[in-house]
Protein backbone atom coordinates (compact mmCIF):
# COMPACT_ATOMS: atom_id res chain seq x y z
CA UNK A 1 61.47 185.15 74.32
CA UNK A 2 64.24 187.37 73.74
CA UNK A 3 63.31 190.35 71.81
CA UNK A 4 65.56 190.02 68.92
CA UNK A 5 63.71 186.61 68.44
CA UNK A 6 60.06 188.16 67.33
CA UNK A 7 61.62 189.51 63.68
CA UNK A 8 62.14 185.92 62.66
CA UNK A 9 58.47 185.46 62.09
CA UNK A 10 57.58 188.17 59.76
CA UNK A 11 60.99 187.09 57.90
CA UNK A 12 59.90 183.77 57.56
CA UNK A 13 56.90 184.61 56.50
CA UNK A 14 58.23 186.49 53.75
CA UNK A 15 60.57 184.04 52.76
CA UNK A 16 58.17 181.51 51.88
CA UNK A 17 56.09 184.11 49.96
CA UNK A 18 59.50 184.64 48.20
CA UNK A 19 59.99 180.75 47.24
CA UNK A 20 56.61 180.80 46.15
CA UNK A 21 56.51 183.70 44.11
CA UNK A 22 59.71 183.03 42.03
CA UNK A 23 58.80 179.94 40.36
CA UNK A 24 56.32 181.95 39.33
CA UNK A 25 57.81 184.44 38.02
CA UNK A 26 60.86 182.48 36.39
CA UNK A 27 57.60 180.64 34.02
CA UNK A 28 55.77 184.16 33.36
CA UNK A 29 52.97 182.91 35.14
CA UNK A 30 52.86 185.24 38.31
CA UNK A 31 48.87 186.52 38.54
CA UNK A 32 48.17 190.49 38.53
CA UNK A 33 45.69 192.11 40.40
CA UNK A 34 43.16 195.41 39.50
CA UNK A 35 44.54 196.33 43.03
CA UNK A 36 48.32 196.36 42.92
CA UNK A 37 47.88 197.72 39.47
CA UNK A 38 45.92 200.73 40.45
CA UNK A 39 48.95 201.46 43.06
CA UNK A 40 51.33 200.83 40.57
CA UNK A 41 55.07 200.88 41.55
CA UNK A 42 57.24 203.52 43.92
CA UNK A 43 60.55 204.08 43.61
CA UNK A 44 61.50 201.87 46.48
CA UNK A 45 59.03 199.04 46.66
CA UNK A 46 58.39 197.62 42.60
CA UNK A 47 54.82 196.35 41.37
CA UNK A 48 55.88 192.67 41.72
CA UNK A 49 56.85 192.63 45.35
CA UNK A 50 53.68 194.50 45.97
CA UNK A 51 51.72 191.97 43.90
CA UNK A 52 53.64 189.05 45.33
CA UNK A 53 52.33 190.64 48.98
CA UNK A 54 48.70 190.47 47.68
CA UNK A 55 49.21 186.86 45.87
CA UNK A 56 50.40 185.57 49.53
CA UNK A 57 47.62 187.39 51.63
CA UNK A 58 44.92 185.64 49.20
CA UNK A 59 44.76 182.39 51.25
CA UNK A 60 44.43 184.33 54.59
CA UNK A 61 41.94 186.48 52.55
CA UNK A 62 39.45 184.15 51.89
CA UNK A 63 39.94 182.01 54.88
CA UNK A 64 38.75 185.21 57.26
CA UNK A 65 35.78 185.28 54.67
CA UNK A 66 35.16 181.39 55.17
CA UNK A 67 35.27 182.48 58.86
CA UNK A 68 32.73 185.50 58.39
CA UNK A 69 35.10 188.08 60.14
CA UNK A 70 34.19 191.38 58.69
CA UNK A 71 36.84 193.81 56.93
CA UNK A 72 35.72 196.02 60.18
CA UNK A 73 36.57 193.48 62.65
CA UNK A 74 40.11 193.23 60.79
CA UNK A 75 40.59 197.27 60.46
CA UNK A 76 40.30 197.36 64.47
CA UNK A 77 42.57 194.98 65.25
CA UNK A 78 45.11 196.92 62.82
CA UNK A 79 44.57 199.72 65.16
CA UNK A 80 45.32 197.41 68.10
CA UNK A 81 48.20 195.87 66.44
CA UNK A 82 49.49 199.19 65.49
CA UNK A 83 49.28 200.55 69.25
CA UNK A 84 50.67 197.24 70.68
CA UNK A 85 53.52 198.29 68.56
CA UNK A 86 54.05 201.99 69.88
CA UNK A 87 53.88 200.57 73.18
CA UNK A 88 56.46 198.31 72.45
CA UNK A 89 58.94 200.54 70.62
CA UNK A 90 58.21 203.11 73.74
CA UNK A 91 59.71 200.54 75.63
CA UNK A 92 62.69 199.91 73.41
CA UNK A 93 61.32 196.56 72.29
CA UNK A 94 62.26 196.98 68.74
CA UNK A 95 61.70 193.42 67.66
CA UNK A 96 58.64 193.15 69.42
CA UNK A 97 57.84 196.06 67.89
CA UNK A 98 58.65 195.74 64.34
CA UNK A 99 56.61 192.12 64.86
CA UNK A 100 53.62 193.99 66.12
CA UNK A 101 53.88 196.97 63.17
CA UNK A 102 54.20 193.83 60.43
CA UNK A 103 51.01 192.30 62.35
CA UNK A 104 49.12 195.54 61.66
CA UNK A 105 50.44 196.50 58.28
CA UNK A 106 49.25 192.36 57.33
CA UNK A 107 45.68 193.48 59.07
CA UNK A 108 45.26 196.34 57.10
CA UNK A 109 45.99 195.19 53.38
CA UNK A 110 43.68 192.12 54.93
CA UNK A 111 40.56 194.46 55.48
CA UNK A 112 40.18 195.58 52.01
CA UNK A 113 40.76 192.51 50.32
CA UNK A 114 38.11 190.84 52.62
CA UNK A 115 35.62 193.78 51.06
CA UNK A 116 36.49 193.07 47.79
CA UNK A 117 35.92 189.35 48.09
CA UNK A 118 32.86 189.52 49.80
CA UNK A 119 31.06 192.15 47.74
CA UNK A 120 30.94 194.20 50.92
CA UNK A 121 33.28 197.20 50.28
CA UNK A 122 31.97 200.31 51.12
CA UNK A 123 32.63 204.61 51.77
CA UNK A 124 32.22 204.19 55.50
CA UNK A 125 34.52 201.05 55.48
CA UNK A 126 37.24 203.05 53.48
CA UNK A 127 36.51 206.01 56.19
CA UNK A 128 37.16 204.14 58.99
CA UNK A 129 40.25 202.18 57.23
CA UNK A 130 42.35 205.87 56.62
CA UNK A 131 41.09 206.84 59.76
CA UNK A 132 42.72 203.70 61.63
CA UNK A 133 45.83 204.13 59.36
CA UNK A 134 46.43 207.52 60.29
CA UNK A 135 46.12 206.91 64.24
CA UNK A 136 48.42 203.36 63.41
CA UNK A 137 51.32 205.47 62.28
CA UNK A 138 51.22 208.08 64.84
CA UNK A 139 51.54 205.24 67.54
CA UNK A 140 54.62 204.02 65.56
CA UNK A 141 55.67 207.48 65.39
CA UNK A 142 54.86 208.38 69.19
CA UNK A 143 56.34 205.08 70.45
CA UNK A 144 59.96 206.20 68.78
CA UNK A 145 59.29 209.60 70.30
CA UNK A 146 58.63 208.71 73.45
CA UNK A 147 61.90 206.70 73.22
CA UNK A 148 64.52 208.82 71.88
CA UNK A 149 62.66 211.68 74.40
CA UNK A 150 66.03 212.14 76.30
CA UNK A 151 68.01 212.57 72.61
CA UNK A 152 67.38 215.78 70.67
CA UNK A 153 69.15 214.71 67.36
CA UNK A 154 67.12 211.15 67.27
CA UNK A 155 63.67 213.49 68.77
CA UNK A 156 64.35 216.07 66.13
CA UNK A 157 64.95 212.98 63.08
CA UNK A 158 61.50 211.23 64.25
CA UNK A 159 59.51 214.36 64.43
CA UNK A 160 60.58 215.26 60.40
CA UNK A 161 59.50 211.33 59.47
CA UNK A 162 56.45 212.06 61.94
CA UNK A 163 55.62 215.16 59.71
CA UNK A 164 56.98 213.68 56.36
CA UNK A 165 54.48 210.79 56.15
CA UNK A 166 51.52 212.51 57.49
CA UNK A 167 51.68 215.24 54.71
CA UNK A 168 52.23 212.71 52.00
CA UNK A 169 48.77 211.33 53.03
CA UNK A 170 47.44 214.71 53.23
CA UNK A 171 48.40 215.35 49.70
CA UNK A 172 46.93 212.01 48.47
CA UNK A 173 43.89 213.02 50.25
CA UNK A 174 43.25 216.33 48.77
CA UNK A 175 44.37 215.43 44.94
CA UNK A 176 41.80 212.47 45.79
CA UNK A 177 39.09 214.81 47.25
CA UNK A 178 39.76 217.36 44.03
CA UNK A 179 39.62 214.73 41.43
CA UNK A 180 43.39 215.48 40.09
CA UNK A 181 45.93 212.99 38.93
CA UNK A 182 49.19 213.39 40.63
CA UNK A 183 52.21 211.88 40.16
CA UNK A 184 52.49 208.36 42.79
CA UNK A 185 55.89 209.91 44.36
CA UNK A 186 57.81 207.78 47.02
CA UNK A 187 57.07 206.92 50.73
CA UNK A 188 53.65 206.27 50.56
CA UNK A 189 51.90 204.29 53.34
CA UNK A 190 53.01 200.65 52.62
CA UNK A 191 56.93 202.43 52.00
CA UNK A 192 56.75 203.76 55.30
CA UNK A 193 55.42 200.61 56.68
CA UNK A 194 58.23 198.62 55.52
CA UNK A 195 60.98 201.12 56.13
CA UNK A 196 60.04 201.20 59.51
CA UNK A 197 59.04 197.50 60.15
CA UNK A 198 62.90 196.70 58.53
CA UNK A 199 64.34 199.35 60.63
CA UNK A 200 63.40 198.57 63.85
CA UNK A 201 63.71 194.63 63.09
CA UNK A 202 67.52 194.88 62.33
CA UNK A 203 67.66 197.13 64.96
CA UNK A 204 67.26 194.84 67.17
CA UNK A 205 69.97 192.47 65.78
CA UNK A 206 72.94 195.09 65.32
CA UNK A 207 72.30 196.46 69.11
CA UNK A 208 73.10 192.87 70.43
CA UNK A 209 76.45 194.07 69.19
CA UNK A 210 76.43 197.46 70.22
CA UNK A 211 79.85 197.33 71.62
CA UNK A 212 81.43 196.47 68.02
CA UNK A 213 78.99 199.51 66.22
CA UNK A 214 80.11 202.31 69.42
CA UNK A 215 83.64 201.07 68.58
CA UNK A 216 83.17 201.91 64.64
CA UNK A 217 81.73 205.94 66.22
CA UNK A 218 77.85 204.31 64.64
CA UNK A 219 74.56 204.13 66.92
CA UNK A 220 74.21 200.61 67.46
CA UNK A 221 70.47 201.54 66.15
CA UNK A 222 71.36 202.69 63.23
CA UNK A 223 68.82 200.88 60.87
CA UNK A 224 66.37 202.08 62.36
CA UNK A 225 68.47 205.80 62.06
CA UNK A 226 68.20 205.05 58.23
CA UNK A 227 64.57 204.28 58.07
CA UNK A 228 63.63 207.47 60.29
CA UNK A 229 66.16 209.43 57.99
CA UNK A 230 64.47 207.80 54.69
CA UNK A 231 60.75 208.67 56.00
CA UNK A 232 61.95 212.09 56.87
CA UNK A 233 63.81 212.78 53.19
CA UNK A 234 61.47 211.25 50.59
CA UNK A 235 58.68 212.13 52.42
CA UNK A 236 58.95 215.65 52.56
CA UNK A 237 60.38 215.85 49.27
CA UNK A 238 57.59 214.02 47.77
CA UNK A 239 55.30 215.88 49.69
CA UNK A 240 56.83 219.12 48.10
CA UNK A 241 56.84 217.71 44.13
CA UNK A 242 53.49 216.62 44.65
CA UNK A 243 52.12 219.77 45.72
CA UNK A 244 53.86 221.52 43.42
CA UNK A 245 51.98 219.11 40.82
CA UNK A 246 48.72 219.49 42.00
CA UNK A 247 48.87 223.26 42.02
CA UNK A 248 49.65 223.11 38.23
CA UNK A 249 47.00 220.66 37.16
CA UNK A 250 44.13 222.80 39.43
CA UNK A 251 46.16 225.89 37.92
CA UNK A 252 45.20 224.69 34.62
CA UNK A 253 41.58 223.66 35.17
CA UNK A 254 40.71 227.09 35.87
């Protein structure tokens, strides 16, 4: 199968979460959930596509729980996903890739929800789940790196996203470990999945037309330019703001 091929599943996918979810919402009957809630909204991904994700993962929820697949079962093969993904972006597979990222991101909003369902959630589960998210992103990460190796300028934009996300979830994880409320700021972990699931998916359509882009003077990959480049900004600057909060809320506990 050609590579450009493998986006059209997570896109269809969506799509009929889409035509389910409006009706919904058009009649004011769309369900909420404790879980999205608690998230809340960023600004680039709202609190109804984020509960619209959970509403359509529900069936494939509770049919891994009729199955009696445990949440750890499903966090692993987020990792494998995840470095089936690298692999493939190494390689310059983009829509493999961005197939293979939307595979793991699916796998890892899937673990939790199993927990919940099942009365089984637990600290060790949630260790192992940021764990396996942390390693799933660096693949992503490496597999780009590895890729633009020969290209300083791409190298140097994938190394700031590299170090953008991972200090977002640093911050999360010490305002967490400190007990202080922080603003949610932008380019958390299911931002970054997205941005770089949609980036290297249309990737892989404009560079079947790479000729037309190099005529414009623009990288034939340059959605995938624009998610780096978004990863890299709003990460680091949310990184910075929310640092800068946390220092004043433990400033003020002293």
């Amino acid at each position: 199968m050609s590579d450009w091929m493998y986006p059209a599943i997570p896109t269809a996918l969506v799509v009929v979460l889409i035509v389910g979810w409006v009706p919904l919402m058009l009649l004011g009957k769309t369900p909420s959930y404790q879980r999205t809630d608690q998230i809340g909204s960023s600004a680039l991904i709202g609190k109804q596509a984020k509960a619209m994700l959970y509403w359509g993962f529900q069936p494939l929820g509770r049919t891994l729980l009729a199955l009696k697949i445990t949440p750890d079962v499903i966090t692993w093969s987020s990792g494998v996903f995840g470095l089936a993904g690298g692999v493939a972006l190494a390689r310059g597979q983009l829509g493999l890739g961005s197939m293979l990222c939307f595979a793991s991101f699916v796998a890892d909003a899937l673990d939790g929800m199993v927990a919940r369902l099942a009365g089984t959630g637990s600290a060790a589960g949630e260790v192992l789940d940021a764990m396996l998210d942390r390693y799933v992103e660096f693949f992503w990460f490496a597999g780009v790196i590895y890729w633009f190796r020969n290209d300083p300028m791409r190298l140097g934009l994938t190394i700031a996203a590299l170090i953008g996300a991972f200090m977002v979830s640093y911050v999360s994880a010490k305002a967490e470990a400190m007990q202080a409320e922080v603003p949610g700021g932008s380019m958390r972990r299911v931002e970054r999945a997205v941005c770089m699931t949609l980036g290297a998916s249309i990737a892989s359509y404009t560079m079947l037309f790479s000729s037309f882009w190099n005529g414009l003077g623009i990288p034939a990959d340059w959605p995938l330019l624009v998610a780096l480049g978004l990863i890299a900004v709003l990460g680091n600057y949310s990184t910075a703001t929310r640092s800068a909060a946390l220092r004043r809320v433990l400033a003020g506990k002293k």
